[in-house]
C-alpha atoms as a PDB file:
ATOM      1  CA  UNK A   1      82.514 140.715  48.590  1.00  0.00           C
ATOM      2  CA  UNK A   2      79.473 138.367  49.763  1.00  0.00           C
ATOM      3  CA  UNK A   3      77.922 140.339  52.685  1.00  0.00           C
ATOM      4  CA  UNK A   4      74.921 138.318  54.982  1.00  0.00           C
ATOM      5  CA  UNK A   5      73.047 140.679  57.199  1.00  0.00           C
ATOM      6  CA  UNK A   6      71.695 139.354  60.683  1.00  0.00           C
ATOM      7  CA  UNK A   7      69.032 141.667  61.224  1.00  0.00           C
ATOM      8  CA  UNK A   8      65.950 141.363  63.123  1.00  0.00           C
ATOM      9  CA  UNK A   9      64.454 144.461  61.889  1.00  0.00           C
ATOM     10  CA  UNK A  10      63.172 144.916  58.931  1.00  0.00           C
ATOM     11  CA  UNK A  11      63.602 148.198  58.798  1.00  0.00           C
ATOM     12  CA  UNK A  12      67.453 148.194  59.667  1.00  0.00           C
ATOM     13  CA  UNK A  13      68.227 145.502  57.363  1.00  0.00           C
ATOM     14  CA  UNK A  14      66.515 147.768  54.297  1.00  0.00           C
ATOM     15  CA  UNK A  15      68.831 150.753  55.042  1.00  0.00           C
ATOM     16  CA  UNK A  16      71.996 148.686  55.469  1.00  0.00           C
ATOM     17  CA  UNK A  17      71.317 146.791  52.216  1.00  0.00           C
ATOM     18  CA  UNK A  18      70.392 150.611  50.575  1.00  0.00           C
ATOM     19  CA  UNK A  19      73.792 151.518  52.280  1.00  0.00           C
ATOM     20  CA  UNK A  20      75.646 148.498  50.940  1.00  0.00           C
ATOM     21  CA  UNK A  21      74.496 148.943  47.817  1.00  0.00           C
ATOM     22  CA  UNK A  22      76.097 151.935  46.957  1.00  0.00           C
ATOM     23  CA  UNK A  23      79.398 150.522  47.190  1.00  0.00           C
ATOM     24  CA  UNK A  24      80.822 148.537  43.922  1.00  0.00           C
ATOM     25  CA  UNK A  25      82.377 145.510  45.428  1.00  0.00           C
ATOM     26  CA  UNK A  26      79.791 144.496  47.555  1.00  0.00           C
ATOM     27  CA  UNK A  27      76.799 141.850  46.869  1.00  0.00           C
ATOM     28  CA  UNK A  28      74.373 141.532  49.229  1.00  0.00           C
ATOM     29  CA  UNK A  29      73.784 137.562  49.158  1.00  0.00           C
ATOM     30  CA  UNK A  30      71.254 137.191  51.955  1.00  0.00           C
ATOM     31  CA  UNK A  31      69.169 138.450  55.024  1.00  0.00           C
ATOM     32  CA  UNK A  32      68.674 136.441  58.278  1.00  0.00           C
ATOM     33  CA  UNK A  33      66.397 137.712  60.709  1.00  0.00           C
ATOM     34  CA  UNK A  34      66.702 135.151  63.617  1.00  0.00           C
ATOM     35  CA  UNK A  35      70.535 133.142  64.596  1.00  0.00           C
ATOM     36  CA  UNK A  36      69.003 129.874  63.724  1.00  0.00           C
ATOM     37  CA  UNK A  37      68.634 131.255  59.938  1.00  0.00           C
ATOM     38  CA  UNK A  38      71.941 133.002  60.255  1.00  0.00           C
ATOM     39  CA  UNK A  39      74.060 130.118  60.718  1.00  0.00           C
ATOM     40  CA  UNK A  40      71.939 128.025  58.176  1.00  0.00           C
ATOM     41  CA  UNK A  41      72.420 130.838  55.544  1.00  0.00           C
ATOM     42  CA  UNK A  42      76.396 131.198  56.388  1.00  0.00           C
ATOM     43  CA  UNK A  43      76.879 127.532  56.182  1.00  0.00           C
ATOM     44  CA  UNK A  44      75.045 127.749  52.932  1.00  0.00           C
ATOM     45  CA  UNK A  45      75.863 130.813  51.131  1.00  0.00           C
ATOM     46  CA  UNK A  46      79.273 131.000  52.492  1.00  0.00           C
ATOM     47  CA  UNK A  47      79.544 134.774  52.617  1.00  0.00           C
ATOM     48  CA  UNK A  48      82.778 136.524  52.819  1.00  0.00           C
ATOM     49  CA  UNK A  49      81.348 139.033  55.682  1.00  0.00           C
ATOM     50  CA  UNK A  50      78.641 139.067  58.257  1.00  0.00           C
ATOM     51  CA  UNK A  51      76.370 142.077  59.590  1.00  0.00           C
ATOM     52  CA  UNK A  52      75.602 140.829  63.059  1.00  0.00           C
ATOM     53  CA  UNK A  53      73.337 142.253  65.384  1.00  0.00           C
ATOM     54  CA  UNK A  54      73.737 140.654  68.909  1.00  0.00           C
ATOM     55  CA  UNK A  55      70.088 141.003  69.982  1.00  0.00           C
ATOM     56  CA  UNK A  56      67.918 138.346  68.197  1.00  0.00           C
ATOM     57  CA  UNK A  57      64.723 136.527  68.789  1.00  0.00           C
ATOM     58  CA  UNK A  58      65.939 133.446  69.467  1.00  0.00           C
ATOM     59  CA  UNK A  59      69.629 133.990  70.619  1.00  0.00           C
ATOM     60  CA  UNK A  60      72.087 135.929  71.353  1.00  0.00           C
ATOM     61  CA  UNK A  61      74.344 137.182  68.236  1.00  0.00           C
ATOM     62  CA  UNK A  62      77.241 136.213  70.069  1.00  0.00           C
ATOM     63  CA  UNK A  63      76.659 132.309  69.431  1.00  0.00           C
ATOM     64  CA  UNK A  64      75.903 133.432  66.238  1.00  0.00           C
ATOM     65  CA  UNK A  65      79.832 134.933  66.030  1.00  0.00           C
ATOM     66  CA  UNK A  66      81.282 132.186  68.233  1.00  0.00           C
ATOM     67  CA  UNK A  67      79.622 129.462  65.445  1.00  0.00           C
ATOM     68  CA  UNK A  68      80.035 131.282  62.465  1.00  0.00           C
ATOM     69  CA  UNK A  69      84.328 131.657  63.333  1.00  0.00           C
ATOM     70  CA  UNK A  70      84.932 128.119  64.010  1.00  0.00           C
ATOM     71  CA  UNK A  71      84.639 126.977  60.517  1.00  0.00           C
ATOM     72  CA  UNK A  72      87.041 126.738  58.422  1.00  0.00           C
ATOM     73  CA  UNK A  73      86.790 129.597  56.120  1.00  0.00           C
ATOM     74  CA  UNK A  74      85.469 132.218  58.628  1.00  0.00           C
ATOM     75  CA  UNK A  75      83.779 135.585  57.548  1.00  0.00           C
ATOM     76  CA  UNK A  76      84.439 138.678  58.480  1.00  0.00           C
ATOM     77  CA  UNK A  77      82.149 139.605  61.498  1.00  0.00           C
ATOM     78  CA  UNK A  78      81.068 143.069  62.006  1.00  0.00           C
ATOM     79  CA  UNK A  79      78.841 143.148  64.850  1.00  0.00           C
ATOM     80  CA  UNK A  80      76.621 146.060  64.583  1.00  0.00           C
ATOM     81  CA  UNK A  81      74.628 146.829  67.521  1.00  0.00           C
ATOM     82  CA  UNK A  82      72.967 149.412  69.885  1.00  0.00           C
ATOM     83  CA  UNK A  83      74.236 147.351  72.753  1.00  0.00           C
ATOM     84  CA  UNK A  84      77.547 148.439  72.698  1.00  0.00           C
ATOM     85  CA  UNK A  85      78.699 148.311  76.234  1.00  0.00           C
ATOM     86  CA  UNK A  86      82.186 147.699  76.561  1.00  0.00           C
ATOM     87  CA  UNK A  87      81.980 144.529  78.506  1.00  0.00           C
ATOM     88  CA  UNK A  88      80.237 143.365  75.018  1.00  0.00           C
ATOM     89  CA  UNK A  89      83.134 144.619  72.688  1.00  0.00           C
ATOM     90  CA  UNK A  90      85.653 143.036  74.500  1.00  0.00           C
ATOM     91  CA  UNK A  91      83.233 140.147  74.747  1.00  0.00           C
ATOM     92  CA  UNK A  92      82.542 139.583  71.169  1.00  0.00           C
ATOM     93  CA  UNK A  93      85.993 140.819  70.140  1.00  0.00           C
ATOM     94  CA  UNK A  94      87.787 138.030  72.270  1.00  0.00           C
ATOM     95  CA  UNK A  95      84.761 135.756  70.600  1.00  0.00           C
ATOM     96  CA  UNK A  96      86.553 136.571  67.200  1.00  0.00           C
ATOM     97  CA  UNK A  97      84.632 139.521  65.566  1.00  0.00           C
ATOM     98  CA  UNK A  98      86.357 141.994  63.277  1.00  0.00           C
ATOM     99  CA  UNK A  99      84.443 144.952  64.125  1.00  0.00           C
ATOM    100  CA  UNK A 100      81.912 146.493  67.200  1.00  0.00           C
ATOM    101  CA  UNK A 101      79.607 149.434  65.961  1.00  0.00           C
ATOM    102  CA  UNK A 102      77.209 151.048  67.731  1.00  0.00           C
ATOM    103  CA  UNK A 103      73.763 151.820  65.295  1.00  0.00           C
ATOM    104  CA  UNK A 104      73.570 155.051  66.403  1.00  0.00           C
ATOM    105  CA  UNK A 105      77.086 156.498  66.213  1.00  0.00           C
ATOM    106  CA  UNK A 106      79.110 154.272  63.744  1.00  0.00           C
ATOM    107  CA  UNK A 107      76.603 153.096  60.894  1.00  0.00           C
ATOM    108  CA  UNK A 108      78.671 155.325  58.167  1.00  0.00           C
ATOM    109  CA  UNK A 109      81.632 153.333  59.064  1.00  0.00           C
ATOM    110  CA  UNK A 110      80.153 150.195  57.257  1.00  0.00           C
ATOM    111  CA  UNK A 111      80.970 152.737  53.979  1.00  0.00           C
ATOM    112  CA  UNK A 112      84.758 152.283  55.200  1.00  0.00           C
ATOM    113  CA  UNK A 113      84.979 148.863  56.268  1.00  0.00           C
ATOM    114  CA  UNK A 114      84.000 147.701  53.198  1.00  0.00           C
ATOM    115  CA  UNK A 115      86.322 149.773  50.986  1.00  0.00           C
ATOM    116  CA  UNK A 116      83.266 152.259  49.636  1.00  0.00           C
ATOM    117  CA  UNK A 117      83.770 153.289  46.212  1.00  0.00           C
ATOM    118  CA  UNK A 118      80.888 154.417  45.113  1.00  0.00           C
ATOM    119  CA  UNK A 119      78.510 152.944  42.186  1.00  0.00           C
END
């Protein structure tokens, strides 16, 4: 599975891609750090799944999800954020996302999402 992470920390984006790494069937096919990039690299790179964070520097992640599940062959959206309000959820789950996470609680759920079997 082709996994894009929308990130804008640096920091968060290294542990998810040390975290996706240890799982066999993923492949880690690019980082975005901005929405702008994001939808450039989806349209490009056509990844099978998106990390989304919904905070970003120059939009929200939610035009980011709204975009990226219009086209054709959609991704798989899990938004990932420490926003997680539940007016959001429902928000970006209406908007088409797969999954809502909350950083601090849910990050080892990424491990069962996408079907962890360990390297």
């Amino acid at each position: 599975m082709k996994v894009l992470i929308v990130e804008d920390s640096a920091v968060v984006r290294a542990a998810l891609i040390r975290l996706l790494a240890a799982i066999d069937q993923v492949e880690i096919v690019g980082e975005a750090g901005n929405a702008a990039e994001a939808i450039r690299l989806t349209r490009k790179l056509r990844p099978d799944a998106l990390i989304l964070d919904i905070r970003l520097p120059d939009r929200s992640g939610v035009e980011v999800l709204k975009t990226v599940k219009r086209s054709v062959q959609a991704p798989m959206v899990v938004v990932l954020t420490n926003n997680s309000y539940p007016e959001l959820e429902r928000r970006c789950l209406d908007e088409g996302a797969d999954f809502f996470l909350d950083k601090t609680n849910d990050f080892g759920k990424l491990f069962q999402i996408f079907g962890g079997r360990p390297n």
